[in-house]
Structures are given as C-alpha cells and as structure tokens.
N, C-alpha and C. Protein backbone atom coordinates (compact mmCIF):
# COMPACT_ATOMS: atom_id res chain seq x y z
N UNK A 1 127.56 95.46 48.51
CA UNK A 1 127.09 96.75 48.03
C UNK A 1 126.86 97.67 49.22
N UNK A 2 127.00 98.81 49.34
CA UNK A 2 126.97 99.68 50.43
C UNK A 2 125.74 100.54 50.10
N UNK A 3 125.41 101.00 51.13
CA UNK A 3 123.65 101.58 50.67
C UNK A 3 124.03 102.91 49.93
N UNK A 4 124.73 104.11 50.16
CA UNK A 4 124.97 104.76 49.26
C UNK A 4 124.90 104.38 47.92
N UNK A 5 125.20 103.26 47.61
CA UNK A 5 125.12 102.94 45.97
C UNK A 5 123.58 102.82 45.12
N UNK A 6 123.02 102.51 46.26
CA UNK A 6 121.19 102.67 46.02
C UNK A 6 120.57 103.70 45.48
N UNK A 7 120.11 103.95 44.43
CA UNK A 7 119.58 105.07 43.90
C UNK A 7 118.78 106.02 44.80
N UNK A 8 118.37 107.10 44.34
CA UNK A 8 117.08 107.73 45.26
C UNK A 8 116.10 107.03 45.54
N UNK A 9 115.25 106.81 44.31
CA UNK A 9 114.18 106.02 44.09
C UNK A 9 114.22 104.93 44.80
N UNK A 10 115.46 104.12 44.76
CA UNK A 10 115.85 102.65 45.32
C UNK A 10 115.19 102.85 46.34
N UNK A 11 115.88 103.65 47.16
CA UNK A 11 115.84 103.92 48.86
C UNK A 11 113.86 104.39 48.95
N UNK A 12 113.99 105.19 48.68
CA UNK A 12 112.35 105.75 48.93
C UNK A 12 111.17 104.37 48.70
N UNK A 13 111.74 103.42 47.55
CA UNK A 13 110.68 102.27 47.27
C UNK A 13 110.61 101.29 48.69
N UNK A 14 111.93 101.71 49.21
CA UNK A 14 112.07 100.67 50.51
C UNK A 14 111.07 101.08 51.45
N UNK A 15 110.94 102.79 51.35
CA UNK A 15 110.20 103.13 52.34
C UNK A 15 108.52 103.25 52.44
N UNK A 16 108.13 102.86 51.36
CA UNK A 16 106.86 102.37 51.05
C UNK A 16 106.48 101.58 51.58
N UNK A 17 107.16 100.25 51.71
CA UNK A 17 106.36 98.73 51.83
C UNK A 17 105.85 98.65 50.75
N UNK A 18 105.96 97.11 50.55
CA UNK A 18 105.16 96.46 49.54
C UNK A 18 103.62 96.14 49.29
N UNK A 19 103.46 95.93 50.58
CA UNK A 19 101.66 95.78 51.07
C UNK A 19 101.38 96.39 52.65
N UNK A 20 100.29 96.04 52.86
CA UNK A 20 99.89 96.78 54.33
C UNK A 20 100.81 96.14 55.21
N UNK A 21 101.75 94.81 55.33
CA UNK A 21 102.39 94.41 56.28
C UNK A 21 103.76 93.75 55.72
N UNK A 22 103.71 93.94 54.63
CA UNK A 22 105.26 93.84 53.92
C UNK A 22 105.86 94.71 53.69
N UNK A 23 107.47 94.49 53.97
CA UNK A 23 108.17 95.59 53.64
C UNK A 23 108.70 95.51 51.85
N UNK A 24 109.52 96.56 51.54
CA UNK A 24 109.92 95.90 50.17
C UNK A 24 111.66 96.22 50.25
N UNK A 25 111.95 94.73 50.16
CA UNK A 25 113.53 94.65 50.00
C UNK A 25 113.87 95.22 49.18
N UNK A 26 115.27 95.09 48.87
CA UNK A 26 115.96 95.65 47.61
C UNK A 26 116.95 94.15 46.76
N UNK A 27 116.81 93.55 46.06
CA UNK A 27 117.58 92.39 45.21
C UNK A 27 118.79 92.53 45.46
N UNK A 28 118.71 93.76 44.85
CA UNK A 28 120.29 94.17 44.04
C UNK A 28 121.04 94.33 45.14
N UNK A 29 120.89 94.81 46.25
CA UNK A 29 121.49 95.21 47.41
C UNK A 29 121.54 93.98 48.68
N UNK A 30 120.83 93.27 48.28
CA UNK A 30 120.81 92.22 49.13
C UNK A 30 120.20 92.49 50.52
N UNK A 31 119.21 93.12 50.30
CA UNK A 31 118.10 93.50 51.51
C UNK A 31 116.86 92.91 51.45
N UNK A 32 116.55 91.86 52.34
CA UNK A 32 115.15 91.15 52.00
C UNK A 32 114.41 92.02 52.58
N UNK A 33 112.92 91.47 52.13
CA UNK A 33 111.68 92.32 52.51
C UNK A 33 111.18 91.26 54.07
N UNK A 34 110.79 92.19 54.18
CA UNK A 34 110.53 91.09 55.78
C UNK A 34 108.58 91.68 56.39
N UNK A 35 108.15 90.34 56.81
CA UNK A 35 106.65 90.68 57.47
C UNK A 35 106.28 91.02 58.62
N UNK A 36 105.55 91.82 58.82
CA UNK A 36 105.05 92.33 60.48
C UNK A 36 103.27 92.24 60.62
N UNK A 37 103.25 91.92 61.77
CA UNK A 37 101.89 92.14 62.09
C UNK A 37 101.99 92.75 63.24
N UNK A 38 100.72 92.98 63.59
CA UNK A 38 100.20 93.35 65.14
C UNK A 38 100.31 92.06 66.19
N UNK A 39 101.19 92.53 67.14
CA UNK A 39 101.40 91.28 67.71
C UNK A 39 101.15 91.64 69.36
N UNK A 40 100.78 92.27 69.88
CA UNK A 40 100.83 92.24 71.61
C UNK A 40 100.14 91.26 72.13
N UNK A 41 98.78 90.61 71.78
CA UNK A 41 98.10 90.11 72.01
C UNK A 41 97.72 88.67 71.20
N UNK A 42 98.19 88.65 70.08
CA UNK A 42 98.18 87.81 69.16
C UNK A 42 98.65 87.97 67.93
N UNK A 43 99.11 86.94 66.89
CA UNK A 43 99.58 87.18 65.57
C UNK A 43 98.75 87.20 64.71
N UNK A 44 98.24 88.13 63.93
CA UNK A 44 97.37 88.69 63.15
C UNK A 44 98.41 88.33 61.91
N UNK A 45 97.97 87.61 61.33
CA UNK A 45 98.68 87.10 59.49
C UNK A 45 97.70 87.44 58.89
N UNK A 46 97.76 88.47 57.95
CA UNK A 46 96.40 88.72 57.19
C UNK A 46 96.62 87.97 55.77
N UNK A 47 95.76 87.31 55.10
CA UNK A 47 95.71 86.37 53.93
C UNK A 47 95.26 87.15 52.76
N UNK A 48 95.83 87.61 51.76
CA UNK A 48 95.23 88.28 50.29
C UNK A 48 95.74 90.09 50.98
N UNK A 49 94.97 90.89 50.15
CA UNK A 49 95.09 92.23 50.45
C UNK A 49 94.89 92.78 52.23
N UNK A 50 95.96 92.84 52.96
CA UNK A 50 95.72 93.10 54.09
C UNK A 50 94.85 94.67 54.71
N UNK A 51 94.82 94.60 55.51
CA UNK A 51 94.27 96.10 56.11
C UNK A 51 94.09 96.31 57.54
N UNK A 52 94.30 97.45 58.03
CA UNK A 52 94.61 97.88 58.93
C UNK A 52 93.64 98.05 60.43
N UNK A 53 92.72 97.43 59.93
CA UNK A 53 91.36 97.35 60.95
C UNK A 53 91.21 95.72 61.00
N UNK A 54 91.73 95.13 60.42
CA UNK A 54 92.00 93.49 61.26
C UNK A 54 91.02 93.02 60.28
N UNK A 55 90.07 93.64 59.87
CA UNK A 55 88.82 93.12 58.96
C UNK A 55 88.82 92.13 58.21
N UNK A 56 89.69 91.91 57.23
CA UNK A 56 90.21 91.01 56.37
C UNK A 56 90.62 89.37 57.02
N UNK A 57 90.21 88.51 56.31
CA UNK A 57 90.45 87.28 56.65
C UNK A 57 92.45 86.83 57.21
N UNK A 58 92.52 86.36 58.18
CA UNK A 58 93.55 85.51 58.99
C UNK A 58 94.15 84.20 58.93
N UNK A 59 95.05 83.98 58.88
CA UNK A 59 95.40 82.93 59.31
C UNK A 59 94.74 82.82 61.05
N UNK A 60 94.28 81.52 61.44
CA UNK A 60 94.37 80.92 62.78
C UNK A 60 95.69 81.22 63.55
N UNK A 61 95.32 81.97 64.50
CA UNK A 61 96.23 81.96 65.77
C UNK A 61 95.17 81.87 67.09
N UNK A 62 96.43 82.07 68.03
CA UNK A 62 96.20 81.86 69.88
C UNK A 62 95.97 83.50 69.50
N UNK A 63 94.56 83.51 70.60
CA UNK A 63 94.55 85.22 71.09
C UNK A 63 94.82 85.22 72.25
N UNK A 64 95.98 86.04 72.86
CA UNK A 64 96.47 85.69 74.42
C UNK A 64 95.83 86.84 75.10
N UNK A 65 96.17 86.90 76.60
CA UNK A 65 95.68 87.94 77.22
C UNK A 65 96.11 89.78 77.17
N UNK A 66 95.31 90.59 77.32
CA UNK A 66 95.79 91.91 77.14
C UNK A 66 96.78 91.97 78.05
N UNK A 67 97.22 92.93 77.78
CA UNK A 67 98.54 93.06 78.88
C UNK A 67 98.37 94.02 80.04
N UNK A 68 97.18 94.08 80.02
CA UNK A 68 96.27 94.41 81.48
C UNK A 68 96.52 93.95 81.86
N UNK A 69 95.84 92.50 81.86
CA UNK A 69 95.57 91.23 82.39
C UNK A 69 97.01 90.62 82.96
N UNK A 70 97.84 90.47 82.02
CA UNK A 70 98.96 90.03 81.99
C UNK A 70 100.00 90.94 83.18
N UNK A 71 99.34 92.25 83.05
CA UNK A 71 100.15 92.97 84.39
C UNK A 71 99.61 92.48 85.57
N UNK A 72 98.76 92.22 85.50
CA UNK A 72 97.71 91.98 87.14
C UNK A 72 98.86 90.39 87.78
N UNK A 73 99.09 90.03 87.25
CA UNK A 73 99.96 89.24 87.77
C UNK A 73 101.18 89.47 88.65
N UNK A 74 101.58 90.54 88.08
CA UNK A 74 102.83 91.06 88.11
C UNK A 74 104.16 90.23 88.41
N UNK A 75 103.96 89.50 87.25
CA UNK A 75 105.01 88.36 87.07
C UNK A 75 105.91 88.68 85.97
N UNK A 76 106.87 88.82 85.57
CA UNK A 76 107.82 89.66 84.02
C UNK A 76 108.03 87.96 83.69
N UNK A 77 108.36 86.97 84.21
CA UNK A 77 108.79 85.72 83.64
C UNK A 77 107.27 85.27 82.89
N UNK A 78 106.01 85.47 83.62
CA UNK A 78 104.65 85.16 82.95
C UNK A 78 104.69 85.88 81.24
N UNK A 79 105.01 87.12 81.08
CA UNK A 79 104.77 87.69 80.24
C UNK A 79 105.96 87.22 79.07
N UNK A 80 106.90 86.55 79.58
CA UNK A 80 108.48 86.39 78.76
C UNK A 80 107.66 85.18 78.51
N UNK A 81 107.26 84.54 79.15
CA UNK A 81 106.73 82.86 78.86
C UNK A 81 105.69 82.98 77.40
N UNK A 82 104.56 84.02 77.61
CA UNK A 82 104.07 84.81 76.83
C UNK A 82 104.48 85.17 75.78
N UNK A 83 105.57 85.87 75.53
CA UNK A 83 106.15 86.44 74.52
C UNK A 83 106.98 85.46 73.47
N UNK A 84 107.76 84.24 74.47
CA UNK A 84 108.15 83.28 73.61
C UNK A 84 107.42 82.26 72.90
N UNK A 85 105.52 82.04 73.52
CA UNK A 85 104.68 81.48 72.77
C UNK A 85 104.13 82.59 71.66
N UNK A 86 104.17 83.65 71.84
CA UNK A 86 104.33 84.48 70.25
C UNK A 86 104.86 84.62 69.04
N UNK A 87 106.43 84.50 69.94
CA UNK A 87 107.55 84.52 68.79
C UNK A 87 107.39 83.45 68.27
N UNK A 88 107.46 82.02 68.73
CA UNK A 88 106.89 80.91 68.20
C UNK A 88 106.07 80.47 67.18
N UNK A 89 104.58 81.17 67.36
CA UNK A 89 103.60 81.56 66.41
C UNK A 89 104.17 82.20 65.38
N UNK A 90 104.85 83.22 65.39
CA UNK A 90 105.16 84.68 64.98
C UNK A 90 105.84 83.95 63.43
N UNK A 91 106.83 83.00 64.36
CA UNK A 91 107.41 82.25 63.51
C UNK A 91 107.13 81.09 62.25
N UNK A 92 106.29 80.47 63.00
CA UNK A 92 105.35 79.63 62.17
C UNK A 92 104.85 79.95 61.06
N UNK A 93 104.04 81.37 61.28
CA UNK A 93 103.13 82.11 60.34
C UNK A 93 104.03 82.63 59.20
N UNK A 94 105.39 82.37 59.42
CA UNK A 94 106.12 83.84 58.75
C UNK A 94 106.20 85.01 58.89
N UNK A 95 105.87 85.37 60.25
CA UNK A 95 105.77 86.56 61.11
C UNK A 95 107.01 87.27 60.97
N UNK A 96 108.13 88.43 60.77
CA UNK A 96 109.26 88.69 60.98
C UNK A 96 109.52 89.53 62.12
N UNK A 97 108.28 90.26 62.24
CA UNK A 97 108.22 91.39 63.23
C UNK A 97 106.98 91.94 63.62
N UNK A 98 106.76 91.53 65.24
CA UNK A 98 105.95 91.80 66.16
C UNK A 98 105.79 93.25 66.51
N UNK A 99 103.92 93.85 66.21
CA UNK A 99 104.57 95.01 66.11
C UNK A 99 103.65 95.39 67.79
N UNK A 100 104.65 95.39 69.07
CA UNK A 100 104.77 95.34 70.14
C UNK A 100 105.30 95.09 71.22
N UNK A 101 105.75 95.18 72.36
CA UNK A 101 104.27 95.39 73.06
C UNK A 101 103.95 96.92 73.38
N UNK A 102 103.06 97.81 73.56
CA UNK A 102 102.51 99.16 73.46
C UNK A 102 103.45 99.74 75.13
N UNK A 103 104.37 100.79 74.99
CA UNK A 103 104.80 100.88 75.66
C UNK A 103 104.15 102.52 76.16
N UNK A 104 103.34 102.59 77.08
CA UNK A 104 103.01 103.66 77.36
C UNK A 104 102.39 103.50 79.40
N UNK A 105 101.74 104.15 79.60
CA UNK A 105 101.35 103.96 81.27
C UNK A 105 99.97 104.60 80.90
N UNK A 106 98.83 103.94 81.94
CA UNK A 106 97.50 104.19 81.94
C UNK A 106 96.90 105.49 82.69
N UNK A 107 96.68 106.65 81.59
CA UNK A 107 96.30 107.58 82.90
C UNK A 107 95.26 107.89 82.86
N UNK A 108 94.02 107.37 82.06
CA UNK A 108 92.47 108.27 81.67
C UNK A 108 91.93 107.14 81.63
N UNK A 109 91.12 106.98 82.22
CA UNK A 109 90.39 105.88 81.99
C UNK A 109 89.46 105.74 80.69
N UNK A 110 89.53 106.78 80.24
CA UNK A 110 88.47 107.37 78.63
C UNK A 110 89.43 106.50 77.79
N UNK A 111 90.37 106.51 77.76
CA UNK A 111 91.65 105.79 76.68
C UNK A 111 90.67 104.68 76.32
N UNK A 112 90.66 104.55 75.06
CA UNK A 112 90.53 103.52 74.18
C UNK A 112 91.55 102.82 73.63
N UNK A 113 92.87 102.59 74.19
CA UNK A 113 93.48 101.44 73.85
C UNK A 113 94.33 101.27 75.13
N UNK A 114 93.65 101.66 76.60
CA UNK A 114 94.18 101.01 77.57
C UNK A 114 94.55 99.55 77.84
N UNK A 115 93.84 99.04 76.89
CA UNK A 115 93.98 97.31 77.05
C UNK A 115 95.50 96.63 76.06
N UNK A 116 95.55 97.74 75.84
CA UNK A 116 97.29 97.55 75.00
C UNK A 116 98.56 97.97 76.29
N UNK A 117 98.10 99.00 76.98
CA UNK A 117 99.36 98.52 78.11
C UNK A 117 99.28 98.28 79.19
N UNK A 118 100.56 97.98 79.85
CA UNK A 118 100.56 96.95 81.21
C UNK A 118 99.64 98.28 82.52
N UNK A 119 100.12 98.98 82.60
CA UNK A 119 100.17 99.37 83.84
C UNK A 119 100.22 101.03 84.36
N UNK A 120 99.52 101.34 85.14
CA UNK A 120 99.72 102.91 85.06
C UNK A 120 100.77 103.42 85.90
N UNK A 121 101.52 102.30 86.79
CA UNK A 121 103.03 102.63 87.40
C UNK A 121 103.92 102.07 86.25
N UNK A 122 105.10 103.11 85.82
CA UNK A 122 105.90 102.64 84.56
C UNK A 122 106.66 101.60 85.21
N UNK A 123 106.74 101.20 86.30
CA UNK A 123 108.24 100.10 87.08
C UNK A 123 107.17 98.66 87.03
N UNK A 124 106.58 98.87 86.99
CA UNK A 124 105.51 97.32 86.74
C UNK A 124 105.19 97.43 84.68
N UNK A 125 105.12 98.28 84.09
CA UNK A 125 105.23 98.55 82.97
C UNK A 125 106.03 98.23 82.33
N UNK A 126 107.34 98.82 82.50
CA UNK A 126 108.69 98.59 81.94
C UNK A 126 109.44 96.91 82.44
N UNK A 127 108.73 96.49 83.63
CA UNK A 127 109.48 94.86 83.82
C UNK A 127 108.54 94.06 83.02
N UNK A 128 107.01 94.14 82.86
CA UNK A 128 106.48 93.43 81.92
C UNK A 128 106.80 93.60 80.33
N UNK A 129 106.64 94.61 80.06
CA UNK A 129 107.00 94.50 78.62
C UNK A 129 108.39 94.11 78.21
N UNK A 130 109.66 94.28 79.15
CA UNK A 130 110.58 93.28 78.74
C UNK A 130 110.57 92.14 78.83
N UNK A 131 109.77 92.01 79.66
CA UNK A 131 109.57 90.11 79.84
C UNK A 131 109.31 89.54 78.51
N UNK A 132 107.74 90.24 77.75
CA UNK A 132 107.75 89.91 76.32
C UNK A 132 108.27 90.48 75.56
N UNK A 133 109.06 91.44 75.22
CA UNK A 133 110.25 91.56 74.39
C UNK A 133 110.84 90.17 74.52
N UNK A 134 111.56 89.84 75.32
CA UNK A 134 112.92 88.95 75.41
C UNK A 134 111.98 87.91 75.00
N UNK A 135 111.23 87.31 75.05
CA UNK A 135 110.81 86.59 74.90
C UNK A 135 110.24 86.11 73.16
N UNK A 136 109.95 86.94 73.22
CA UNK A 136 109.53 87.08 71.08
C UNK A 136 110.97 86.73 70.45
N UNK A 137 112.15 87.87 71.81
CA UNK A 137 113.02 87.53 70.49
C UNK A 137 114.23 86.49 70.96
N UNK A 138 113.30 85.52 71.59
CA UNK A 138 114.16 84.18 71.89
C UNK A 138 113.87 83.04 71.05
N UNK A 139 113.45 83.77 69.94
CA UNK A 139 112.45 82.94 68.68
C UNK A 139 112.86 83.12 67.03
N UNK A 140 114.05 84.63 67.15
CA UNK A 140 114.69 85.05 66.37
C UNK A 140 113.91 86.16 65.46
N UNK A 141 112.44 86.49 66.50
CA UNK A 141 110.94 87.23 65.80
C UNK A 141 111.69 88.95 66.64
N UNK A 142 111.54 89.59 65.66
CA UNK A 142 111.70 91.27 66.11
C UNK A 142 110.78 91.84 66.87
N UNK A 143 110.98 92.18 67.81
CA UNK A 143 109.35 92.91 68.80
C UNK A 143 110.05 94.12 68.33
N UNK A 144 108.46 95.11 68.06
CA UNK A 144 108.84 96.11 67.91
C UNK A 144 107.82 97.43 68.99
N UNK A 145 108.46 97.45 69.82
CA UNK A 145 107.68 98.04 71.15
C UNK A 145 107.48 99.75 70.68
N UNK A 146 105.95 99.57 70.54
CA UNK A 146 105.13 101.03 70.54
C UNK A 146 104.79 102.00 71.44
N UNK A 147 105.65 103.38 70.98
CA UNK A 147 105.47 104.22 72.15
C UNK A 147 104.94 105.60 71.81
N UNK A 148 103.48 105.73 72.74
CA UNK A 148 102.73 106.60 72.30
C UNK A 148 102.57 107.80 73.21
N UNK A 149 104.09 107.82 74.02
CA UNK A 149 104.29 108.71 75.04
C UNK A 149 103.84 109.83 74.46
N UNK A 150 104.41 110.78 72.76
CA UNK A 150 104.32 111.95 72.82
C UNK A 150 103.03 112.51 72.45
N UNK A 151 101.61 111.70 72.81
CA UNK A 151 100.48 111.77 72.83
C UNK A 151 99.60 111.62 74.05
N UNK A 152 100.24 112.06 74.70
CA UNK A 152 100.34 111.69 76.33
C UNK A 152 97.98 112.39 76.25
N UNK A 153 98.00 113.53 76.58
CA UNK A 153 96.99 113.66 76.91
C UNK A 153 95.78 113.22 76.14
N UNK A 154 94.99 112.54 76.35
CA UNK A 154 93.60 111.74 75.59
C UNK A 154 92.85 112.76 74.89
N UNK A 155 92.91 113.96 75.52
CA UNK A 155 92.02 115.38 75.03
C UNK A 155 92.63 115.41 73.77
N UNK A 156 93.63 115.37 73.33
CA UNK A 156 94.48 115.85 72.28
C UNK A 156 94.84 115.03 71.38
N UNK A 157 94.86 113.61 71.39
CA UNK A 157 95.43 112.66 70.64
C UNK A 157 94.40 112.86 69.29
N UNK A 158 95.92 112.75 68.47
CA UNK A 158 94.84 112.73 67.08
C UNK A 158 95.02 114.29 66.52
N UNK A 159 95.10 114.92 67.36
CA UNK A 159 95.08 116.48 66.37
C UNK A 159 96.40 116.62 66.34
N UNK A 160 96.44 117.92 65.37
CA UNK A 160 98.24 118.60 65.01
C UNK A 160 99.32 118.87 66.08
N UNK A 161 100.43 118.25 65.63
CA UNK A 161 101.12 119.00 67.12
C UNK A 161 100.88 120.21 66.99
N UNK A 162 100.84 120.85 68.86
CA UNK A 162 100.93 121.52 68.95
C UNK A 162 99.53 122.53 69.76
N UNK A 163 98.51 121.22 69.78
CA UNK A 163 97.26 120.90 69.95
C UNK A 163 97.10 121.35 71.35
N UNK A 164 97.77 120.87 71.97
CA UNK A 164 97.89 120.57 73.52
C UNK A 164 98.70 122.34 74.48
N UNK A 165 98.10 122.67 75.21
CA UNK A 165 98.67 124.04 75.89
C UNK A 165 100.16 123.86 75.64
N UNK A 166 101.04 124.77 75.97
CA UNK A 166 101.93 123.85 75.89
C UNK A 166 102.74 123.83 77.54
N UNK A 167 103.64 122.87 77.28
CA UNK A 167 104.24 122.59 78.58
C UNK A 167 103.16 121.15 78.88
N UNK A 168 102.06 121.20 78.82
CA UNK A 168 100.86 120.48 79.16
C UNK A 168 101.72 118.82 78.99
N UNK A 169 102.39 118.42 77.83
CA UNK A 169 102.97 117.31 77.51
C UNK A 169 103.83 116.91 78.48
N UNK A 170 104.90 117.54 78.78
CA UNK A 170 106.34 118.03 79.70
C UNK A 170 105.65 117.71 80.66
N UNK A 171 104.98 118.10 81.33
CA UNK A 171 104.27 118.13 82.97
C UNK A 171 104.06 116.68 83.17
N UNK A 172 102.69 115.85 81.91
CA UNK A 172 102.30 115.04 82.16
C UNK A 172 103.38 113.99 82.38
N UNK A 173 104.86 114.07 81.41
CA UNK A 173 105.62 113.06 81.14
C UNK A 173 106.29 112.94 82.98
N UNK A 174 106.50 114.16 83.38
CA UNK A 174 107.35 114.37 84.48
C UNK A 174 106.12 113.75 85.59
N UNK A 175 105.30 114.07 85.96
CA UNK A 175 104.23 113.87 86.46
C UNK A 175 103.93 111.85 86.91
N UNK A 176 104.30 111.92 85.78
CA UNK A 176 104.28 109.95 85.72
C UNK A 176 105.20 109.40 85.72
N UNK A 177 106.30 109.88 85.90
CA UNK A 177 107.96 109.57 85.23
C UNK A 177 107.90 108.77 84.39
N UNK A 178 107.04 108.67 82.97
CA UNK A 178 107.12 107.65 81.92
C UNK A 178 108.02 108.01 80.58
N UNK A 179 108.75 109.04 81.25
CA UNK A 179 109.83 109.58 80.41
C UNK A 179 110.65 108.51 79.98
N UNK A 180 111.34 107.83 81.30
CA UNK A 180 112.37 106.70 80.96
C UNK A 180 111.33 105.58 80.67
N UNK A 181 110.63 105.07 80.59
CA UNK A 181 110.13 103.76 80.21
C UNK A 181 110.85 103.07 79.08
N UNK A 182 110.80 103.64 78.23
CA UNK A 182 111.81 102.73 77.14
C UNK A 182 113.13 102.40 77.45
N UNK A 183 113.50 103.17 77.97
CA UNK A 183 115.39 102.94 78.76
C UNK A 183 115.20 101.42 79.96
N UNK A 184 113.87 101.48 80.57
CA UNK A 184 113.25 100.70 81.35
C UNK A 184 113.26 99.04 80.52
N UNK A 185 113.00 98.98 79.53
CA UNK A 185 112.58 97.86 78.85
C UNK A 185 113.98 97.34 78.30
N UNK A 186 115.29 98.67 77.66
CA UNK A 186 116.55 98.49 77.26
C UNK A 186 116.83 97.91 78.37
N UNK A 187 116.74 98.06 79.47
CA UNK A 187 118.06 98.16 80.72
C UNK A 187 117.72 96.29 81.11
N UNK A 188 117.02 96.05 80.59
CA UNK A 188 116.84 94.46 80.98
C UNK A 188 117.07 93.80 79.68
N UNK A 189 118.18 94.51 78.96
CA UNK A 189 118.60 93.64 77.84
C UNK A 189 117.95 92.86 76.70
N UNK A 190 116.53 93.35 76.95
CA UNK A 190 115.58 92.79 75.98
C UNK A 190 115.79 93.13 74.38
C-alpha cells in the first residue's frame, strides 16, 4: 500500500500517538506503532497511563551518568559503551526509541537542563553524543538526538518566537559555532 492511499484522517491519527509514549500505527497500511521514552540518562518505561513529568510508576532500570559527567571524561568510546548498555535496556523494556541524547552546548549556567548536555565546546559535544548514538543503535533501538539550538538564549526560552531581539539568536549560534553540531554527530556515521 503506498501512503497516499491513507485517508486524511488515517494520516493525522498517526500523528497523535496513541498514549504519552506510543505512537499509533496504521493496520491497514502496514505501519506498526512503535515506543519511546526518555532515554539520555536512563530508560524511563512508564507502566499504565504515562506522563510527562516521570511521576507515574516505572519499570526498573540502570540510571546512568548525565552527560556532563560522561563528557568530563572525554572519552566518545566511554559514552558508545554507554549508549550500547541503553540500547540493550531500551530493548529489553520494549523501548523502540530513545528519545536522545540532548544535542545542544552549555552557555548559562542558570540553564536548568544543563545536565542533559555534554559540553560547552560543540567538538567535545558532537564526539560524545555520537559515541551514544552509535551505540543505542548497535542494539537495533532508534536514538533520537534533541536539539534545542533554536532556543539558544535562557532569557527567552519558553516565550513566542520572536521573543528574543532579533539577530540576538544568529549571533549566539555563530558565537559558539553550535550551528554545525548535528552535522557533527552525522559525520561520525552514527
């Protein structure tokens, strides 16, 4: 069946999800539904009605190190070693897709989810997080690497685009060269 043949509706139900971490396949089309959690740090399987603040009861997993931590090494094989004891888990649980690792660079120390990425130089950034990319998906588990570049300034995150002076974004990206970071994480085949 070719996706054109999918109704409107068809297509749009796909884009719902089924629950907070299920997707919803299609039968007829032969598209399974597949599961994701939050994965940079650990596999979060939520059990019954899931939700988005972790609140809700888990399956047992390994909680590994932030990827602070994991940069301070500055080892990319540490973090691949890492990433393949995830996918592993990932797998176990019925995990389909890891939703990580947070691909961004540290510039405010105010950030409240600095402990999600490696590093505030993107070239120590971009070799760790492929390390665990490749690694999740040497397990046949999807990493799905989060990038919160176009929220660059901390003052602003959270409000409407458009929030931010402008140019203010542009500067910061050029400023850090965390422009290419994702090309950074591609270019090692992860």
């Amino acid at each position: 069946m070719e996706l054109e043949e999918l109704s409107v509706l068809e297509k749009a139900a796909m884009l719902s999800g089924a629950s907070e971490w299920d997707s919803r396949g299609n039968e007829r089309a032969g598209i399974p539904s597949f599961v994701m959690s939050d994965g940079p740090h650990g596999v979060r399987r939520q059990l019954g009605a899931g939700d988005h603040l972790g609140l809700g009861q888990s399956k047992p997993a390994t909680c590994f190190p932030t990827a602070g931590t994991v940069a301070n090494s500055w080892d990319p094989a540490l973090a691949e070693e890492m990433g393949e004891a995830l996918g592993k888990e990932a797998h176990d649980l019925d995990v389909n897709v890891l939703l990580g690792p947070g691909l961004n660079i540290k510039r405010n120390p105010l950030c409240g989810r600095n402990f999600e990425y490696y590093s505030e130089d993107p070239q120590v950034a971009g070799h760790m997080a492929a390390g665990l990319v490749k690694g999740i998906q040497s397990n046949g588990i999807s990493a799905c690497p989060g990038s919160r570049l176009p929220g660059l300034p901390e003052a602003f995150r959270g409000q409407q685009p458009g929030a931010a002076p402008p140019g203010l974004e542009q500067r910061h990206r050029r400023a850090h060269d965390a422009r290419d970071l994702p090309d950074r994480v591609r270019d090692h085949r992860a």
